[in-house]
PDB file of N, CA and C in Angstrom:
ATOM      1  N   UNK A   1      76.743 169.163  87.732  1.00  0.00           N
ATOM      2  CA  UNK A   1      77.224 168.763  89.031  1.00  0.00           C
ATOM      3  C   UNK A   1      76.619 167.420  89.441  1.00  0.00           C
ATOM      4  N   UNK A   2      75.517 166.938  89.072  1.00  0.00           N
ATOM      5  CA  UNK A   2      74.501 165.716  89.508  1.00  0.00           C
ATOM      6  C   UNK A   2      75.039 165.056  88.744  1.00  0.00           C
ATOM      7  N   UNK A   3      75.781 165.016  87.376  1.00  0.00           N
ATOM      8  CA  UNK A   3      76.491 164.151  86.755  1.00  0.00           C
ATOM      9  C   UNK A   3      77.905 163.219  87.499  1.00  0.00           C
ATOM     10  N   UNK A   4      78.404 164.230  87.838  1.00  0.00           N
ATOM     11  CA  UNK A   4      79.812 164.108  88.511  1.00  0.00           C
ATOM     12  C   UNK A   4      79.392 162.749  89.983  1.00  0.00           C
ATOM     13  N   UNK A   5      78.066 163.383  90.589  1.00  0.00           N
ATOM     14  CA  UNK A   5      78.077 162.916  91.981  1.00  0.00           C
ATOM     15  C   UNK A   5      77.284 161.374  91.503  1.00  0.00           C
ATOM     16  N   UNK A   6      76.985 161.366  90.235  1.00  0.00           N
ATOM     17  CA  UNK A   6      76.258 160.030  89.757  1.00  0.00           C
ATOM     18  C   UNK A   6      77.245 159.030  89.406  1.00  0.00           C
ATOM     19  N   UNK A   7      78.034 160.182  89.039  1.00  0.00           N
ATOM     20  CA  UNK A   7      79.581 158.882  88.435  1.00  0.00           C
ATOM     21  C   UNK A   7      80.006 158.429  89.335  1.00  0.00           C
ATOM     22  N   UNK A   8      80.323 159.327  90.184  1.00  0.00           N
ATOM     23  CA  UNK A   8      80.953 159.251  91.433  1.00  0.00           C
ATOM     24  C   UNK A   8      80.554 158.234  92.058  1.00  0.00           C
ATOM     25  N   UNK A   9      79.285 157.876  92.308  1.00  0.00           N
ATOM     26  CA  UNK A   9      78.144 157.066  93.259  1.00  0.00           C
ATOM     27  C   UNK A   9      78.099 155.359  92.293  1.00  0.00           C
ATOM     28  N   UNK A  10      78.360 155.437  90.676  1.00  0.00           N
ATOM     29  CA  UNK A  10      78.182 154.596  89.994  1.00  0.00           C
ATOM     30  C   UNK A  10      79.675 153.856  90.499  1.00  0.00           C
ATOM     31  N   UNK A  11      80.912 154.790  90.232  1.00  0.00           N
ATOM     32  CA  UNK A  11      82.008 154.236  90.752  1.00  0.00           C
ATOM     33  C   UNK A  11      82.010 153.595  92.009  1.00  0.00           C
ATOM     34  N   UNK A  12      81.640 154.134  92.272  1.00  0.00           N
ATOM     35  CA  UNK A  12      81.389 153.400  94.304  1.00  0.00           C
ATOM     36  C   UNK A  12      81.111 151.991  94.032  1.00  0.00           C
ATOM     37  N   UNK A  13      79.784 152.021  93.855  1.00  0.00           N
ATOM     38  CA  UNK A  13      78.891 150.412  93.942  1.00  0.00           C
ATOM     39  C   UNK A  13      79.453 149.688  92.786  1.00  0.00           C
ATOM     40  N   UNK A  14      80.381 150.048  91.571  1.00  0.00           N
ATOM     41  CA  UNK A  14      81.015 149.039  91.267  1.00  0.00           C
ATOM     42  C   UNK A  14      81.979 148.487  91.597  1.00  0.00           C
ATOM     43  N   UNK A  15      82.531 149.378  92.795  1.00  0.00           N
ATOM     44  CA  UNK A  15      84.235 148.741  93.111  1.00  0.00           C
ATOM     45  C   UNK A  15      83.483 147.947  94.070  1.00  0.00           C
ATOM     46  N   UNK A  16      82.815 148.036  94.885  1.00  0.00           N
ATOM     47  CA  UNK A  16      82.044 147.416  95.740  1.00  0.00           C
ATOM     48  C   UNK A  16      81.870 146.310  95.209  1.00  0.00           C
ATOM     49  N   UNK A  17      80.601 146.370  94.208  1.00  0.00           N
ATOM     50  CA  UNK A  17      80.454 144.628  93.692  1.00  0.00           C
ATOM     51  C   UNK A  17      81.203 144.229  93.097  1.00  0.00           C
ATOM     52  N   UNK A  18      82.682 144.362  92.569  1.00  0.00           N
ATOM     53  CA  UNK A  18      83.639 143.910  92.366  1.00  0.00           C
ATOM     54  C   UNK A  18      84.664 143.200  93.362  1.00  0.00           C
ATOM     55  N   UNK A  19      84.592 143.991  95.116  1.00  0.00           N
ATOM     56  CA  UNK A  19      85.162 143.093  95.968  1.00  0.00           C
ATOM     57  C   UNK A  19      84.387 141.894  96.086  1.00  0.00           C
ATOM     58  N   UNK A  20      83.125 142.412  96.453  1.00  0.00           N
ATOM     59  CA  UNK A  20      81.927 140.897  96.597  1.00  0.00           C
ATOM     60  C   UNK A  20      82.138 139.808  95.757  1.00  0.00           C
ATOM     61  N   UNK A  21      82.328 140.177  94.232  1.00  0.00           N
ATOM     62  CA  UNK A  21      83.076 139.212  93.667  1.00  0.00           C
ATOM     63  C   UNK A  21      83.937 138.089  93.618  1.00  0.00           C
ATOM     64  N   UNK A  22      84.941 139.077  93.885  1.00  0.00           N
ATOM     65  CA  UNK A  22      86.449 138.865  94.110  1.00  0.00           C
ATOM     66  C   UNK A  22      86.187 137.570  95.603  1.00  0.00           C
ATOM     67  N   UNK A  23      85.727 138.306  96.261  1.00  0.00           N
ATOM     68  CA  UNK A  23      85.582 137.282  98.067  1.00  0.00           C
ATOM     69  C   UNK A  23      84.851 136.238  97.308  1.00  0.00           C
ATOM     70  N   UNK A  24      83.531 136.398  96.455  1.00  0.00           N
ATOM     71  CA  UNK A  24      82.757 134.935  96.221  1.00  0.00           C
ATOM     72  C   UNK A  24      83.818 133.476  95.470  1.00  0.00           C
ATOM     73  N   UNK A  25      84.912 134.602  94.683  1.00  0.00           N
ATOM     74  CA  UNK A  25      85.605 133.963  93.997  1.00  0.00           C
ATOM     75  C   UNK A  25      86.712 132.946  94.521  1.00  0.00           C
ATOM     76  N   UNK A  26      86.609 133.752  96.108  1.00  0.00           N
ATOM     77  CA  UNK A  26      87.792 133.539  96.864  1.00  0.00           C
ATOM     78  C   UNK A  26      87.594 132.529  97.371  1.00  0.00           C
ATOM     79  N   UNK A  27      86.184 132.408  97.938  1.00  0.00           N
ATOM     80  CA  UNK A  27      85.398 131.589  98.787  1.00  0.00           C
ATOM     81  C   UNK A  27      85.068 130.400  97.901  1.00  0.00           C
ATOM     82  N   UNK A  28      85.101 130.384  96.642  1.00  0.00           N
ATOM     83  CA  UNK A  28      84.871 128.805  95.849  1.00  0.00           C
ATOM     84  C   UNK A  28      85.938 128.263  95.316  1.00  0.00           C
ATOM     85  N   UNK A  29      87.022 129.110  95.492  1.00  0.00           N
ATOM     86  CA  UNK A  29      88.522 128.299  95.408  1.00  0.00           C
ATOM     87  C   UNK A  29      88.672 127.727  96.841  1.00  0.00           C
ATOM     88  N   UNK A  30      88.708 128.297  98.092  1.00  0.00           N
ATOM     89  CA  UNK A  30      88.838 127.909  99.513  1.00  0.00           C
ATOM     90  C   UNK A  30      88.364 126.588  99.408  1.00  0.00           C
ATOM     91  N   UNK A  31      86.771 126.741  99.151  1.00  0.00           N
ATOM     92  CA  UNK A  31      85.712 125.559  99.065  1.00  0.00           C
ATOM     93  C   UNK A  31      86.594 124.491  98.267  1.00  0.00           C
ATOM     94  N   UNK A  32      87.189 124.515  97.008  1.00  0.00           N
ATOM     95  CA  UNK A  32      87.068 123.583  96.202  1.00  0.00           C
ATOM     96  C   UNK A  32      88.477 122.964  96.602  1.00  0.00           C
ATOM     97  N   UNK A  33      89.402 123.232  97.216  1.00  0.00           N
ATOM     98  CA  UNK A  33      91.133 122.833  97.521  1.00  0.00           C
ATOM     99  C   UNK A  33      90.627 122.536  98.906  1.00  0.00           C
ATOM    100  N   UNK A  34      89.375 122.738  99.769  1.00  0.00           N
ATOM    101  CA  UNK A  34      89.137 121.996 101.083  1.00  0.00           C
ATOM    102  C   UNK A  34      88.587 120.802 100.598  1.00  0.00           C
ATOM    103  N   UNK A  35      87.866 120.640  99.537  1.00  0.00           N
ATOM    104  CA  UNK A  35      87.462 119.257  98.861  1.00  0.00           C
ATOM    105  C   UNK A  35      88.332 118.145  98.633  1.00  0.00           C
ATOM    106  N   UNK A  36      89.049 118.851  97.753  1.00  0.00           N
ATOM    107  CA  UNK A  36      90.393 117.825  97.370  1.00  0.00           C
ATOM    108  C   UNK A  36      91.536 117.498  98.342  1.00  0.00           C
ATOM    109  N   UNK A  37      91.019 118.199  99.856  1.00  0.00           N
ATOM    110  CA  UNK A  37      92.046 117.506 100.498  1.00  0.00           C
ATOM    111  C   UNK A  37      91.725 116.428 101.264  1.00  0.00           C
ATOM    112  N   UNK A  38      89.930 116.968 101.810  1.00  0.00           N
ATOM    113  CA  UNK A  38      88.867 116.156 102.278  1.00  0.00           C
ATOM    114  C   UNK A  38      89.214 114.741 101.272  1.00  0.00           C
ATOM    115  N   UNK A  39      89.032 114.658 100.014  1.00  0.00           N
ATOM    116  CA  UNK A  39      89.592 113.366  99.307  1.00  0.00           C
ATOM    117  C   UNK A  39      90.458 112.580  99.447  1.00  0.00           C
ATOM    118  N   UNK A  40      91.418 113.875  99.556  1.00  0.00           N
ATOM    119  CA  UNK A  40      92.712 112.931  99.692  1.00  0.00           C
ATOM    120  C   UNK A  40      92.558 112.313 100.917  1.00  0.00           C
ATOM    121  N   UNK A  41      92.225 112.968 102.321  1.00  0.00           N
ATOM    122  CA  UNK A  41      92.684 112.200 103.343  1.00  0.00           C
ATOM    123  C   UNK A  41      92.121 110.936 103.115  1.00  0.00           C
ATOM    124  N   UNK A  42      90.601 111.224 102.783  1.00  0.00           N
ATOM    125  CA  UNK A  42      90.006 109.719 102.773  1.00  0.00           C
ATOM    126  C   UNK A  42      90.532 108.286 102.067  1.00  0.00           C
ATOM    127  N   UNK A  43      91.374 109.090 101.237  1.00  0.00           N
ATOM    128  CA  UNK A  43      91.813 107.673 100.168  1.00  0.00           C
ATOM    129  C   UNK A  43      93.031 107.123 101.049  1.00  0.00           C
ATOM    130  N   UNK A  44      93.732 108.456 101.335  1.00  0.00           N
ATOM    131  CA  UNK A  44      94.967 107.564 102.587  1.00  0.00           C
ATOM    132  C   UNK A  44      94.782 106.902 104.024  1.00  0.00           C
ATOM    133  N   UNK A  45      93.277 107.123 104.375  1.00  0.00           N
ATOM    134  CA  UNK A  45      92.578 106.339 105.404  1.00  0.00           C
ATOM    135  C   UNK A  45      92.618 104.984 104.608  1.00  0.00           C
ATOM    136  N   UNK A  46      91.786 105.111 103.695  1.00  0.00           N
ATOM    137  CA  UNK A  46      91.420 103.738 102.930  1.00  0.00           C
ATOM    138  C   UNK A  46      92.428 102.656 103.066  1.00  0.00           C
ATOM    139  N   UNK A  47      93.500 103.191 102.088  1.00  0.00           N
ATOM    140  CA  UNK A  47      95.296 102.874 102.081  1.00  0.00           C
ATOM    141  C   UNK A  47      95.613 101.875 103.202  1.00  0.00           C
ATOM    142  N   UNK A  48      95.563 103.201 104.534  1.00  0.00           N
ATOM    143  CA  UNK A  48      95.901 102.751 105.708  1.00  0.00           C
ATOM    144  C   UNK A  48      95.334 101.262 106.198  1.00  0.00           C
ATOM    145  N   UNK A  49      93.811 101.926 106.016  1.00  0.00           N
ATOM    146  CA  UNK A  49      92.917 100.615 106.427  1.00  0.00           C
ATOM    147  C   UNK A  49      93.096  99.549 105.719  1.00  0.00           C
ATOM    148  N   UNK A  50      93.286  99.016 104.884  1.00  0.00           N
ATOM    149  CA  UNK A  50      93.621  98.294 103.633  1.00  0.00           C
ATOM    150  C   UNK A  50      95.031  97.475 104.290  1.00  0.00           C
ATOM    151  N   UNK A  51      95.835  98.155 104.366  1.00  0.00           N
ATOM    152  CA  UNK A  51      96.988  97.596 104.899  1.00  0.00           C
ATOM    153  C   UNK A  51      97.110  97.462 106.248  1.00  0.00           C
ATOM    154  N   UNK A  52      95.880  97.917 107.313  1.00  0.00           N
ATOM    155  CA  UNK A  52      96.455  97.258 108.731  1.00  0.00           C
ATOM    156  C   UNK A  52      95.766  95.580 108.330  1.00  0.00           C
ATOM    157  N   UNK A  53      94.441  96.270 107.376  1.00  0.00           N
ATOM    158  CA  UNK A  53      93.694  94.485 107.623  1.00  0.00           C
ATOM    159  C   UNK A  53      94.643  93.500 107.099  1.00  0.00           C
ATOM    160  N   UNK A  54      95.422  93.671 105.798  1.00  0.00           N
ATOM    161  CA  UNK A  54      96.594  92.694 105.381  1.00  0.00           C
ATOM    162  C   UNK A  54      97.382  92.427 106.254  1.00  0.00           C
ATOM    163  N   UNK A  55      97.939  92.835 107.262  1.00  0.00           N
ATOM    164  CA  UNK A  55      98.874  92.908 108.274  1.00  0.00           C
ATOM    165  C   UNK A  55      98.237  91.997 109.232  1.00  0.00           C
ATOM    166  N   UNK A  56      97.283  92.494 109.793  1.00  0.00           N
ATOM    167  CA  UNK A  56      96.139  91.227 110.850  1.00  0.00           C
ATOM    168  C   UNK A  56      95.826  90.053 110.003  1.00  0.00           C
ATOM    169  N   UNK A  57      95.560  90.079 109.056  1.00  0.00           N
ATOM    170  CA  UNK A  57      95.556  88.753 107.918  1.00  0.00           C
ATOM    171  C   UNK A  57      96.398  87.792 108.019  1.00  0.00           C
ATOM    172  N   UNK A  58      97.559  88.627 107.852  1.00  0.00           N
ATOM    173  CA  UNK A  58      98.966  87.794 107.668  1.00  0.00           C
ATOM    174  C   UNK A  58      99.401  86.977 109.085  1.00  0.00           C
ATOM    175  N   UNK A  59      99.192  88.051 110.075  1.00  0.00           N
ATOM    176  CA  UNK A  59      99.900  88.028 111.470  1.00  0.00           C
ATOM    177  C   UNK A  59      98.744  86.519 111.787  1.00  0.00           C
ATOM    178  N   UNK A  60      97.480  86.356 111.873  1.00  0.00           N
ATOM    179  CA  UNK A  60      95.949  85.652 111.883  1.00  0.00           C
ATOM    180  C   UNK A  60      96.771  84.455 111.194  1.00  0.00           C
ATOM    181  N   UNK A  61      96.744  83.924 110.206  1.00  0.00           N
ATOM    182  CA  UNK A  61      97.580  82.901 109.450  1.00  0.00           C
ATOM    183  C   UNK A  61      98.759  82.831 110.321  1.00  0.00           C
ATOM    184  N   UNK A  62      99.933  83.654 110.781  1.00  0.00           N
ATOM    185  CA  UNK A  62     101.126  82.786 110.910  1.00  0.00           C
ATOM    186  C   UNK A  62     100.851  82.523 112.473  1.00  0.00           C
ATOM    187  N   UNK A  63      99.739  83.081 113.330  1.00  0.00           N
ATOM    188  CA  UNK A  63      99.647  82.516 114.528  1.00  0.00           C
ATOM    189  C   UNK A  63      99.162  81.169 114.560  1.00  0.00           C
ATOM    190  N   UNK A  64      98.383  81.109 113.683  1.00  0.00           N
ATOM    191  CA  UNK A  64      97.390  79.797 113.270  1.00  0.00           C
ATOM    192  C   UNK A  64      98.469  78.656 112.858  1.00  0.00           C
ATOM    193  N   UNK A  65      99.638  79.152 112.024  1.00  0.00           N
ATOM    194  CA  UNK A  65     100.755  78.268 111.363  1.00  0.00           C
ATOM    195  C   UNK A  65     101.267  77.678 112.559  1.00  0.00           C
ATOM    196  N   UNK A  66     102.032  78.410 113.366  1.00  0.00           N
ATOM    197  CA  UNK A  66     102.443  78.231 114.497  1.00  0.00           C
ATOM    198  C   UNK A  66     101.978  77.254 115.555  1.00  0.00           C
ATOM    199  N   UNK A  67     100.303  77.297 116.168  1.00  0.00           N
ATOM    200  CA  UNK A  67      99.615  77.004 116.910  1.00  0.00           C
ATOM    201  C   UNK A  67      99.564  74.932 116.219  1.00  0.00           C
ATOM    202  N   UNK A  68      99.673  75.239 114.219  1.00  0.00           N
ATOM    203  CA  UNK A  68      99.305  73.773 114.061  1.00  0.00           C
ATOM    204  C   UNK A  68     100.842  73.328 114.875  1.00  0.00           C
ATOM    205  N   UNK A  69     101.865  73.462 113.928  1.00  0.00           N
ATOM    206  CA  UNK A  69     103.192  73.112 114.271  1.00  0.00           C
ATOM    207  C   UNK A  69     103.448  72.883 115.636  1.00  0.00           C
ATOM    208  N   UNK A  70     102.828  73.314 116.507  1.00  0.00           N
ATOM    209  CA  UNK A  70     103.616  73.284 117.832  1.00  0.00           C
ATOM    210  C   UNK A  70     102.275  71.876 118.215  1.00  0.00           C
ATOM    211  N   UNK A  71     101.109  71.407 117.588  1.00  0.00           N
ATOM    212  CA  UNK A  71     100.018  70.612 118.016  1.00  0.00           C
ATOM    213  C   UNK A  71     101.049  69.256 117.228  1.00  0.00           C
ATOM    214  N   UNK A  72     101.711  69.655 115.961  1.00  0.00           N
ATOM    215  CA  UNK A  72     102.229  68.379 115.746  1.00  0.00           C
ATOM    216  C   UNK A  72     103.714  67.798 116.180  1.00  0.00           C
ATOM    217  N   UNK A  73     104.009  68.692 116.944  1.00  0.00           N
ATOM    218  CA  UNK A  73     105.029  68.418 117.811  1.00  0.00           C
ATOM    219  C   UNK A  73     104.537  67.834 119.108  1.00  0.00           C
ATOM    220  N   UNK A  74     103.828  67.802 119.200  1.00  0.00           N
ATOM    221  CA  UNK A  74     103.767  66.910 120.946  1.00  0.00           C
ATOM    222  C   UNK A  74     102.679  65.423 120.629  1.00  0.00           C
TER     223      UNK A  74
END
């Protein structure tokens, strides 16, 4: 009978540390696809940033173009 209630008790605490598992397993996929998105955003910040400064660059120059042209007109 102490056999039965040992199996019994062995079965228990392995399905047990088998969910614990399962959740740790769960929890370092969660972790690792919150990483790679954390990445991604940053690179499409970058992107972004990258291309407003080209944009102020450009816009910086053709005000400047402008400002000579209109000095050699008068």
């Amino acid at each position: 009978m102490k056999s039965i209630y040992y199996a019994v008790a062995a079965f228990l605490l392995l399905s047990l540390g088998g969910c614990g598992l399962e959740t740790a397993g769960s929890a370092a996929t969660s972790a690792s696809l919150k990483k790679q998105e954390l990445e991604q955003g940053r690179k499409s910040l970058d992107r972004a940033q990258f291309q407003i400064n080209q944009a102020n660059s450009t816009s910086t120059m053709r005000l400047e173009d402008f400002k000579l042209d209109e000095d050699a007109k008068e």
